[in-house]
C-alpha atoms as a PDB file:
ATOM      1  CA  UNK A   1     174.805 197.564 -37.938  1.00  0.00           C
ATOM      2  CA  UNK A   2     178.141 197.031 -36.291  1.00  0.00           C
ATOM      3  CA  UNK A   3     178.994 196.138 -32.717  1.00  0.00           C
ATOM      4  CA  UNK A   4     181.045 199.181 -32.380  1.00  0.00           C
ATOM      5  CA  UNK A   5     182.237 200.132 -29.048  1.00  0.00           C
ATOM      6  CA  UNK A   6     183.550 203.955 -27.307  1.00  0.00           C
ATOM      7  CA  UNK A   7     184.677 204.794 -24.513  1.00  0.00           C
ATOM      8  CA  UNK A   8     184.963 207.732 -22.205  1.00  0.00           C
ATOM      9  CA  UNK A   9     187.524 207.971 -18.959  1.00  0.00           C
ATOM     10  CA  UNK A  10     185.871 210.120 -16.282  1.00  0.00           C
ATOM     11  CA  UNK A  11     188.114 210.076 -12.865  1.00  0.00           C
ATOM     12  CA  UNK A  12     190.029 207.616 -14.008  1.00  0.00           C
ATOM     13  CA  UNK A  13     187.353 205.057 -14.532  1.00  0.00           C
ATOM     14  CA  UNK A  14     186.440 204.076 -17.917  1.00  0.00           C
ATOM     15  CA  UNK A  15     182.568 204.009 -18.981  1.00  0.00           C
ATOM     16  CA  UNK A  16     182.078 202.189 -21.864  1.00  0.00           C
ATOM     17  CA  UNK A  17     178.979 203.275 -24.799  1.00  0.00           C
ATOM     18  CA  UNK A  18     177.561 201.613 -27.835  1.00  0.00           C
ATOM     19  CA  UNK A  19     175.025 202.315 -30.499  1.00  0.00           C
ATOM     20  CA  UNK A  20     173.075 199.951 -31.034  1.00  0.00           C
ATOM     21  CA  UNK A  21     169.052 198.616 -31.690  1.00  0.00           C
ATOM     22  CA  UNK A  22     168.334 199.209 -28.170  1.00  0.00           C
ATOM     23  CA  UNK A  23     169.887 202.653 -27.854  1.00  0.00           C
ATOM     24  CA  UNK A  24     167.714 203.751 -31.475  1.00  0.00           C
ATOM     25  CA  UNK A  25     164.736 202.047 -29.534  1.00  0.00           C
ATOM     26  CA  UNK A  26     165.068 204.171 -26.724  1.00  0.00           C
ATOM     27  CA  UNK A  27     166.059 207.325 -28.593  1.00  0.00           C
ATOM     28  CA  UNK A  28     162.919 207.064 -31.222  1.00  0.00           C
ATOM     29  CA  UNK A  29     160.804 206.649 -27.614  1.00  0.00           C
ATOM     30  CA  UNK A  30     161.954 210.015 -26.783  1.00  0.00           C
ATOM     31  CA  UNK A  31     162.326 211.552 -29.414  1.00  0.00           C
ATOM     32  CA  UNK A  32     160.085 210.217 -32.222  1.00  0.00           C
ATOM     33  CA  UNK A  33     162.625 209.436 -34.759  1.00  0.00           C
ATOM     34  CA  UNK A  34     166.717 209.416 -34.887  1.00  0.00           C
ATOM     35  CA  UNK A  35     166.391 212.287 -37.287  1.00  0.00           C
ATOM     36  CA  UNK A  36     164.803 214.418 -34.798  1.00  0.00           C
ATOM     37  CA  UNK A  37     167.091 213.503 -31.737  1.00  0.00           C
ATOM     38  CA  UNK A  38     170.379 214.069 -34.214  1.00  0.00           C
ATOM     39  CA  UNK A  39     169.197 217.718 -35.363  1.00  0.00           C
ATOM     40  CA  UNK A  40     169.501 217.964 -31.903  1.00  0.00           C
ATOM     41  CA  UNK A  41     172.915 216.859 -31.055  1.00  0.00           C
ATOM     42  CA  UNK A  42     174.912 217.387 -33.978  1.00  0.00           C
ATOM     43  CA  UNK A  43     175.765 221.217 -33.637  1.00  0.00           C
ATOM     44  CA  UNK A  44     174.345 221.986 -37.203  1.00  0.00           C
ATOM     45  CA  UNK A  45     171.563 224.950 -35.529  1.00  0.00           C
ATOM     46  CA  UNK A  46     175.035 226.085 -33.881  1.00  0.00           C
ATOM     47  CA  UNK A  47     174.427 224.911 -30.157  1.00  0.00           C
ATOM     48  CA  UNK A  48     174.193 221.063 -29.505  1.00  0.00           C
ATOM     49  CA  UNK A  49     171.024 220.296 -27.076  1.00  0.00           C
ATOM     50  CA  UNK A  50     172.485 219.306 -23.663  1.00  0.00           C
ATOM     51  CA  UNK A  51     169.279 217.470 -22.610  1.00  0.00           C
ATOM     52  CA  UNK A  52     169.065 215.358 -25.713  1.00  0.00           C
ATOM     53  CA  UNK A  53     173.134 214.996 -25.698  1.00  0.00           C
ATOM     54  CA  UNK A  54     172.747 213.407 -22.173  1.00  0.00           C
ATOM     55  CA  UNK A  55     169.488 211.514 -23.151  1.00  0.00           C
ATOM     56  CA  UNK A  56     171.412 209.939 -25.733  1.00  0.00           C
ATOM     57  CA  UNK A  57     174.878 209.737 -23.774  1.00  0.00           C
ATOM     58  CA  UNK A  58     172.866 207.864 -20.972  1.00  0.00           C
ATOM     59  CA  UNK A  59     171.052 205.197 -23.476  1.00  0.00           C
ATOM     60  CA  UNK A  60     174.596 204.568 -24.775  1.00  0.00           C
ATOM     61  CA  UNK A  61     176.526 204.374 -21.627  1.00  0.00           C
ATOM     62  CA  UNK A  62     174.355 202.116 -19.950  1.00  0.00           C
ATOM     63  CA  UNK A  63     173.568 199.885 -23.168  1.00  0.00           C
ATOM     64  CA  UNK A  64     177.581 199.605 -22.937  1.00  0.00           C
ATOM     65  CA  UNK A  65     177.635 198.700 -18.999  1.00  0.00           C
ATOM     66  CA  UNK A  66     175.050 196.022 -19.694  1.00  0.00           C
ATOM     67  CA  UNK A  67     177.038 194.502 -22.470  1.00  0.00           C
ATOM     68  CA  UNK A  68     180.169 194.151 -20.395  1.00  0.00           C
ATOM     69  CA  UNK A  69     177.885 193.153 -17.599  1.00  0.00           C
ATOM     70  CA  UNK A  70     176.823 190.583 -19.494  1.00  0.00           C
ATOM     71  CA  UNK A  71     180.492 189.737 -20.860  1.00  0.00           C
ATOM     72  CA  UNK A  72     182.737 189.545 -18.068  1.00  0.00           C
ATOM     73  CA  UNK A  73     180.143 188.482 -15.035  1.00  0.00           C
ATOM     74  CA  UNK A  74     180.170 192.060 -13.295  1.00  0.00           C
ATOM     75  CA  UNK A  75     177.316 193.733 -11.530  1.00  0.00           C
ATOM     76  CA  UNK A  76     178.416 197.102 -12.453  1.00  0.00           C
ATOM     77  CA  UNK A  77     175.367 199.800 -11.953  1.00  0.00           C
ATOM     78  CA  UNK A  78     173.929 201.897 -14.521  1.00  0.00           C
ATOM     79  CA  UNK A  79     174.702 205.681 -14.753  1.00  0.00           C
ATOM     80  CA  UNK A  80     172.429 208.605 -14.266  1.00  0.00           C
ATOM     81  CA  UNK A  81     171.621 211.596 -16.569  1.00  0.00           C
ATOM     82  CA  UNK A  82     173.366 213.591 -13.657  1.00  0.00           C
ATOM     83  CA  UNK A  83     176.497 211.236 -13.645  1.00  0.00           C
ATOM     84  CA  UNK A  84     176.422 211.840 -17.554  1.00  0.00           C
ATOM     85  CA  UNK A  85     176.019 215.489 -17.548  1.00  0.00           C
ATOM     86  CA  UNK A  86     178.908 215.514 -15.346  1.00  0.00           C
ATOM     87  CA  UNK A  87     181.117 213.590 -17.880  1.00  0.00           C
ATOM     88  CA  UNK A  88     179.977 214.935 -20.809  1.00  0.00           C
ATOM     89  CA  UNK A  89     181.056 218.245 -19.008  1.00  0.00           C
ATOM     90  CA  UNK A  90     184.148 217.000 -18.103  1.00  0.00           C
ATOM     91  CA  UNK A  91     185.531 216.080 -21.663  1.00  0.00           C
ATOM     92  CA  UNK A  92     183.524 218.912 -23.101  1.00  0.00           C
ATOM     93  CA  UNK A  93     180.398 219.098 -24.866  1.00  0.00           C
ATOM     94  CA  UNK A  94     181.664 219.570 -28.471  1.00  0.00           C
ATOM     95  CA  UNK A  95     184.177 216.889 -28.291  1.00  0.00           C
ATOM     96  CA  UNK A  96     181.422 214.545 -26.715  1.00  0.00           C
ATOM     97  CA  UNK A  97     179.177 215.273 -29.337  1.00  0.00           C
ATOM     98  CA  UNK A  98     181.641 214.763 -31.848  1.00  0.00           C
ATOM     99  CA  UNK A  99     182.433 211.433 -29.883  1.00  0.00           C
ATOM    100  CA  UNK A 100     178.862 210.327 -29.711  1.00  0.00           C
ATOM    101  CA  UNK A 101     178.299 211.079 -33.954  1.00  0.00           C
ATOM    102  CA  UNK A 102     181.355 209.534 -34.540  1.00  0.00           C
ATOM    103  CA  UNK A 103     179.742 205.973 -33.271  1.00  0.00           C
ATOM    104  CA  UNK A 104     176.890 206.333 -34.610  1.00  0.00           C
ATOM    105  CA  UNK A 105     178.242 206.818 -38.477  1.00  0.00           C
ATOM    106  CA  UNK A 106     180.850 204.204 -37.838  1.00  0.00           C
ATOM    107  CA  UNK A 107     178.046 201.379 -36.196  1.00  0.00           C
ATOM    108  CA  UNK A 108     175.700 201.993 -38.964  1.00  0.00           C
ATOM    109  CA  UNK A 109     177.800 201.707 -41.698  1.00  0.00           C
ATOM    110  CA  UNK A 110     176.438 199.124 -44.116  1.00  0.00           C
ATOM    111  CA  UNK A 111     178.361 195.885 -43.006  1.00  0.00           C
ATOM    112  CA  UNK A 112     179.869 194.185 -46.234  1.00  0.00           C
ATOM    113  CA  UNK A 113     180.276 191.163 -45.350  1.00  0.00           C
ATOM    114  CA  UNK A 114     179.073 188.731 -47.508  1.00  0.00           C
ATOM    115  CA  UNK A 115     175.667 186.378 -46.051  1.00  0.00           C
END
């Protein structure tokens, strides 16, 4: 998997998101498996889920605050399903889906590097 990061500007502040083995944890806790959660979100019924689009918005958002946390000393807080919504809304649900599937196919890519 690759450390690949997105990012969203929502009133002129930028959220970073990134998939990642945390953000699958939390979505298989949900959901069950990554299968189930991305029939969900990826539009292919014809209408993307808005609860499981946030659910998995939110995982990635705040896995992405944490990491920068972590990176540049801040004590930025985490963001709420409402705060997502809100985003997600604000950029517009296809193209945040789109976004959000995007990262995922690029971060789990097969890495070929050589060990």
């Amino acid at each position: 998997m690759k450390d690949i990061k997105g990012e969203i500007t929502y009133n002129g502040k930028v959220y970073p998101y990134v998939f990642n083995l945390n953000v699958m944890e939390a979505i298989q806790d949900e959901y069950g498996t990554l299968d189930k959660w991305g029939e969900l979100t990826d539009g292919s019924s014809g209408e993307v889920n808005a609860k499981a689009l946030i659910f998995g918005f939110t995982a990635m958002f705040n896995e992405g605050i944490d990491i920068q946390n972590e990176e540049k000393g801040t004590n930025e807080p985490p963001v709420t399903l409402k705060q997502v919504g809100r985003m997600v809304w604000a950029v517009g649900l296809e193209n945040a889906a789109q976004k959000m599937n995007d990262l995922i196919v690029d971060s789990t890519k097969s890495d070929e590097k050589n060990a």
